[in-house]
Protein backbone atom coordinates (compact mmCIF):
# COMPACT_ATOMS: atom_id res chain seq x y z
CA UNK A 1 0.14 8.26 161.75
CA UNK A 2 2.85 6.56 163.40
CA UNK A 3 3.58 4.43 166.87
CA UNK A 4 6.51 3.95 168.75
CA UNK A 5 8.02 0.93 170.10
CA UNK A 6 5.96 -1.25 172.69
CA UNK A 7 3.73 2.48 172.96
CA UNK A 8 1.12 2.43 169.99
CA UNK A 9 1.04 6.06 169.42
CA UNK A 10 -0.12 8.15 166.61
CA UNK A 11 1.56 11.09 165.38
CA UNK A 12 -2.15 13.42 165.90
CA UNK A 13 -1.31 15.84 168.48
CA UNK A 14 -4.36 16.99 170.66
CA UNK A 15 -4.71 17.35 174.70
CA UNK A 16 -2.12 15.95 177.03
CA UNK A 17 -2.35 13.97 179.58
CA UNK A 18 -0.54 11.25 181.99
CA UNK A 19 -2.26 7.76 180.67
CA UNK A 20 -2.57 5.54 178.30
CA UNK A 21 -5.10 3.34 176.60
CA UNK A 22 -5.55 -0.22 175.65
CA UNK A 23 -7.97 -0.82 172.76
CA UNK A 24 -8.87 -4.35 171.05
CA UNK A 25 -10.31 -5.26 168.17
CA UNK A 26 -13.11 -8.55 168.23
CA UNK A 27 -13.43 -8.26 164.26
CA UNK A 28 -15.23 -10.01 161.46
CA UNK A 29 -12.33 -11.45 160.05
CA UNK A 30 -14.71 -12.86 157.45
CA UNK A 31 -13.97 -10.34 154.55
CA UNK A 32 -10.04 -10.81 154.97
CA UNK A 33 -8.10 -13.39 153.13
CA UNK A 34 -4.96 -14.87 154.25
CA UNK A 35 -3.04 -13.50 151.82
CA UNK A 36 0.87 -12.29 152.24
CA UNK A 37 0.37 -8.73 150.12
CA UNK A 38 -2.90 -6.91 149.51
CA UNK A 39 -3.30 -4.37 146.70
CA UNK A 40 -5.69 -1.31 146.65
CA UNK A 41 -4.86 0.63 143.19
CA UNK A 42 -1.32 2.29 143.18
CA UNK A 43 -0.75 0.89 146.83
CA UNK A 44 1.21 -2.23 147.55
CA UNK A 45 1.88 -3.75 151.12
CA UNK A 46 4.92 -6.44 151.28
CA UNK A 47 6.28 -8.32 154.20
CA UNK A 48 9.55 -6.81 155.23
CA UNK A 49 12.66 -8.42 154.81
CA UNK A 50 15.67 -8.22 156.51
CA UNK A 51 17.19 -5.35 153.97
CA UNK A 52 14.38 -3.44 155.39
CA UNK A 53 15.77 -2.58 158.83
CA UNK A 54 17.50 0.95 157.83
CA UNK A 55 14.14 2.14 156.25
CA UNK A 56 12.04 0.85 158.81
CA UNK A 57 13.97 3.12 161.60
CA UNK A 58 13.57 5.97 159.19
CA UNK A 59 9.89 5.46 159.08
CA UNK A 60 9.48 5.59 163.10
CA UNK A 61 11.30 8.79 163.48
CA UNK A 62 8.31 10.78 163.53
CA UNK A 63 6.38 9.44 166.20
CA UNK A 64 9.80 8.76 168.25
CA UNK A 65 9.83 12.57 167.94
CA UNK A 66 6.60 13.95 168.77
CA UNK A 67 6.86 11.20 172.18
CA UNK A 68 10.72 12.64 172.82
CA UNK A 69 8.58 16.29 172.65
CA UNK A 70 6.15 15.30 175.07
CA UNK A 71 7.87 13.02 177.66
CA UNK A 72 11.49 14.14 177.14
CA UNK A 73 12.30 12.31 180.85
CA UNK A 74 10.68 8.95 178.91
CA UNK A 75 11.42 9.40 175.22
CA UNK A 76 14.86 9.61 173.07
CA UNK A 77 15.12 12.22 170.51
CA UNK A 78 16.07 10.53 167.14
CA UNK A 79 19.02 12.15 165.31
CA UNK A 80 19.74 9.97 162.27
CA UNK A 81 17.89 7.54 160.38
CA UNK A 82 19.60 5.07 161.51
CA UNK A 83 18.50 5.70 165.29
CA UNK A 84 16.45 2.41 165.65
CA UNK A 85 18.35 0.13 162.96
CA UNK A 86 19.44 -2.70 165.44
CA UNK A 87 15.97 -2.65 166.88
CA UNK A 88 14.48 -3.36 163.66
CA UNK A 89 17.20 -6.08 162.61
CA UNK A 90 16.11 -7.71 165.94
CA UNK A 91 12.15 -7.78 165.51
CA UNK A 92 13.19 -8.69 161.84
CA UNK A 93 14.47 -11.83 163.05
CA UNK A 94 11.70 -12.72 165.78
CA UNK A 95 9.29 -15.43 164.09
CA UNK A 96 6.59 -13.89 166.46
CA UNK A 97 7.26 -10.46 164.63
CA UNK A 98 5.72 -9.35 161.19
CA UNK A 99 6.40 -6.51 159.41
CA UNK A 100 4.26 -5.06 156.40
CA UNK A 101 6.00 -1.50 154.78
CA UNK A 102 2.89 0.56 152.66
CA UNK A 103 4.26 1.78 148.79
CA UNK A 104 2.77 3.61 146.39
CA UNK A 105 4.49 4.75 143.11
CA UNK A 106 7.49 3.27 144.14
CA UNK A 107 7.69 5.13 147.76
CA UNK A 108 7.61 3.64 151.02
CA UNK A 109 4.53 5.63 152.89
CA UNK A 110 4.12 3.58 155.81
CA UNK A 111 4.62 0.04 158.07
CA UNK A 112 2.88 -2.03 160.68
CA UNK A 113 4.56 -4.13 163.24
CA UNK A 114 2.61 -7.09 164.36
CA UNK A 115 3.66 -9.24 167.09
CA UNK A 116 1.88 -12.46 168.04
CA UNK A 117 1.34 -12.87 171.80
CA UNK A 118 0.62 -16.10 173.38
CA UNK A 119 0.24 -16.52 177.31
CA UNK A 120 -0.54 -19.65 179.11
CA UNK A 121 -3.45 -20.18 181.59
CA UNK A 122 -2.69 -18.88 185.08
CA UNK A 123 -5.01 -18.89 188.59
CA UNK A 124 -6.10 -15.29 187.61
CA UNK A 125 -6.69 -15.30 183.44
CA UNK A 126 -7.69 -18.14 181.00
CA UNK A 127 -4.95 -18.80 178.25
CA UNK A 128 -4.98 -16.45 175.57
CA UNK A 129 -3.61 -15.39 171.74
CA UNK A 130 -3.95 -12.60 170.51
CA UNK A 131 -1.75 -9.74 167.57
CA UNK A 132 -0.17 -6.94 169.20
CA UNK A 133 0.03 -4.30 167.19
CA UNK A 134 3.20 -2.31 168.23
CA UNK A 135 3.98 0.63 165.96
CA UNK A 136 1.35 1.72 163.07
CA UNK A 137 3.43 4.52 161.11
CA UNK A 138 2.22 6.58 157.14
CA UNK A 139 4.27 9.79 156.20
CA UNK A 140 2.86 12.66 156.98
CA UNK A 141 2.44 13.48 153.12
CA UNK A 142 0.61 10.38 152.52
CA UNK A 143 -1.90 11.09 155.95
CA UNK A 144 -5.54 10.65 155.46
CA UNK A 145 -5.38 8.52 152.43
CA UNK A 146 -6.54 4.93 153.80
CA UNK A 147 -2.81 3.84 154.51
CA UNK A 148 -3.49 3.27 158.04
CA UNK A 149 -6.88 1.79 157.46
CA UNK A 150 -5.12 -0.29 154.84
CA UNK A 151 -2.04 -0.99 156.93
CA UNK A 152 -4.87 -2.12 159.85
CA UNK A 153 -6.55 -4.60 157.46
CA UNK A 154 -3.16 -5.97 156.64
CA UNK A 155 -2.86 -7.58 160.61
CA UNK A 156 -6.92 -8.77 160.25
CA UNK A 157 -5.48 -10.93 157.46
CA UNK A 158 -2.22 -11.68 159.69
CA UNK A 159 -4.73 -12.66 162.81
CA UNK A 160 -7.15 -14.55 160.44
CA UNK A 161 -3.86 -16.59 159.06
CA UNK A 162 -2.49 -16.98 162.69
CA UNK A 163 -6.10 -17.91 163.50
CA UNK A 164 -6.10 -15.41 166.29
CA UNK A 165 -9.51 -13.74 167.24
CA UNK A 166 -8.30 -10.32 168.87
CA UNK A 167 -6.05 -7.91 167.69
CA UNK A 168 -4.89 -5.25 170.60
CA UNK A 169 -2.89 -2.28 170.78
CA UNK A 170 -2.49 0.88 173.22
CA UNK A 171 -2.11 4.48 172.82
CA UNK A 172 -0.58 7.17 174.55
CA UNK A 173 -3.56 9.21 175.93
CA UNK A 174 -2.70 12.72 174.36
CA UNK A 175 -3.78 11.22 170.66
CA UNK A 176 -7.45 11.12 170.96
CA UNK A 177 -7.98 12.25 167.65
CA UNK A 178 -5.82 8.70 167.02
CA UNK A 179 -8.33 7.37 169.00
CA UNK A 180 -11.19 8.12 167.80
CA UNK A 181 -9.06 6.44 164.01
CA UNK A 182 -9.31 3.38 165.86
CA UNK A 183 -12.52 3.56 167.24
CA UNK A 184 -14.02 3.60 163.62
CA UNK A 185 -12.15 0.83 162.81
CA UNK A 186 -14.09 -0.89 165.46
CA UNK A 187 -11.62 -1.01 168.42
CA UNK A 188 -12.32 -0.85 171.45
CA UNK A 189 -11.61 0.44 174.99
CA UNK A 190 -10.76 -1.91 177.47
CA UNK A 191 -8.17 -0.77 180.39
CA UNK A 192 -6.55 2.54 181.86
CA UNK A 193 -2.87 2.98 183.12
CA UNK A 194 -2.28 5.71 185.11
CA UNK A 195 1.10 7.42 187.51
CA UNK A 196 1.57 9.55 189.79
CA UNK A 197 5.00 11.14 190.30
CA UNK A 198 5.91 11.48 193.93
């Protein structure tokens, strides 16, 4: 499961389509404790740190190239690992921005990128916080083994330490098998985007 930058995507490939989809989570942050690393057996989640950038562009190479596959006019292929490094040394350094990287056994399986989103009141919305979640990514060899789930409970702590109620993210419309993932982690549906090409 992975997500690309500013386009939560994951890496399930089903029907495609021209749209994509915001989901939210309003969670029971009860059962999460502010904690910086959580633990569940072999698995270890750690904040990233600014050594981290090269690893965390090879980790979104997979889901950069399944979007480059299906919206080549949109979407860069990735030829190196090193594709997204400056990217990463810049959300690195963004207080707003945090970073968790999944390991198990000594191997880096996964990340989340969080970002914290704060707008002021306007005449048309109330003002509101909420944790963006940006890119979601596990190996494909390490798929279907509660990393994401794991990786998703990781930003309910975040919000819960940030005190933010609502965590958000949005999908590229051809994952609904991704979808449905986030659906049973309680998210839900909230707004459409759609184009037209003229």
């Amino acid at each position: 499961m992975a997500f690309s930058p500013c386009q939560v995507c994951t890496t399930y490939s089903s029907r495609s389509s021209h749209h994509n989809v915001w989901l939210e989570l309003y969670a029971d942050l009860s059962d999460c404790q502010a904690k910086k690393v959580w633990y569940s057996q072999s698995m270890n989640i750690r904040k990233a740190t600014a050594e981290d950038h090269l690893l965390l562009s090879d980790l979104s190479r997979d889901v950069q190239s399944l979007h480059a596959e299906k919206y080549a006019d949109i979407f860069k292929m990735p030829h190196s690992a090193d594709f997204a490094i400056s990217f990463f040394g810049e959300m690195l350094a963004d207080p707003a921005v945090s970073i968790f990287i999944a390991e198990e056994n000594g191997e880096v399986i996964g990340y989340i990128l969080c970002k914290l989103i704060e707008r002021p009141e306007n005449p048309f919305t109330f003002a509101m916080r909420s944790l963006h979640v940006e890119h979601i990514s596990v190996r494909p060899t390490a798929r279907g083994q509660g990393v994401g789930t794991a990786l998703i409970k990781q930003a309910k702590m975040l919000a819960k330490e940030l005190d933010v109620q609502r965590i958000q993210l949005d999908s590229w419309d051809f994952n609904a098998d991704a979808h449905a993932f986030f659906e049973r982690l309680g998210f839900q549906k909230f707004s459409f985007r759609f184009w037209q090409h003229v």
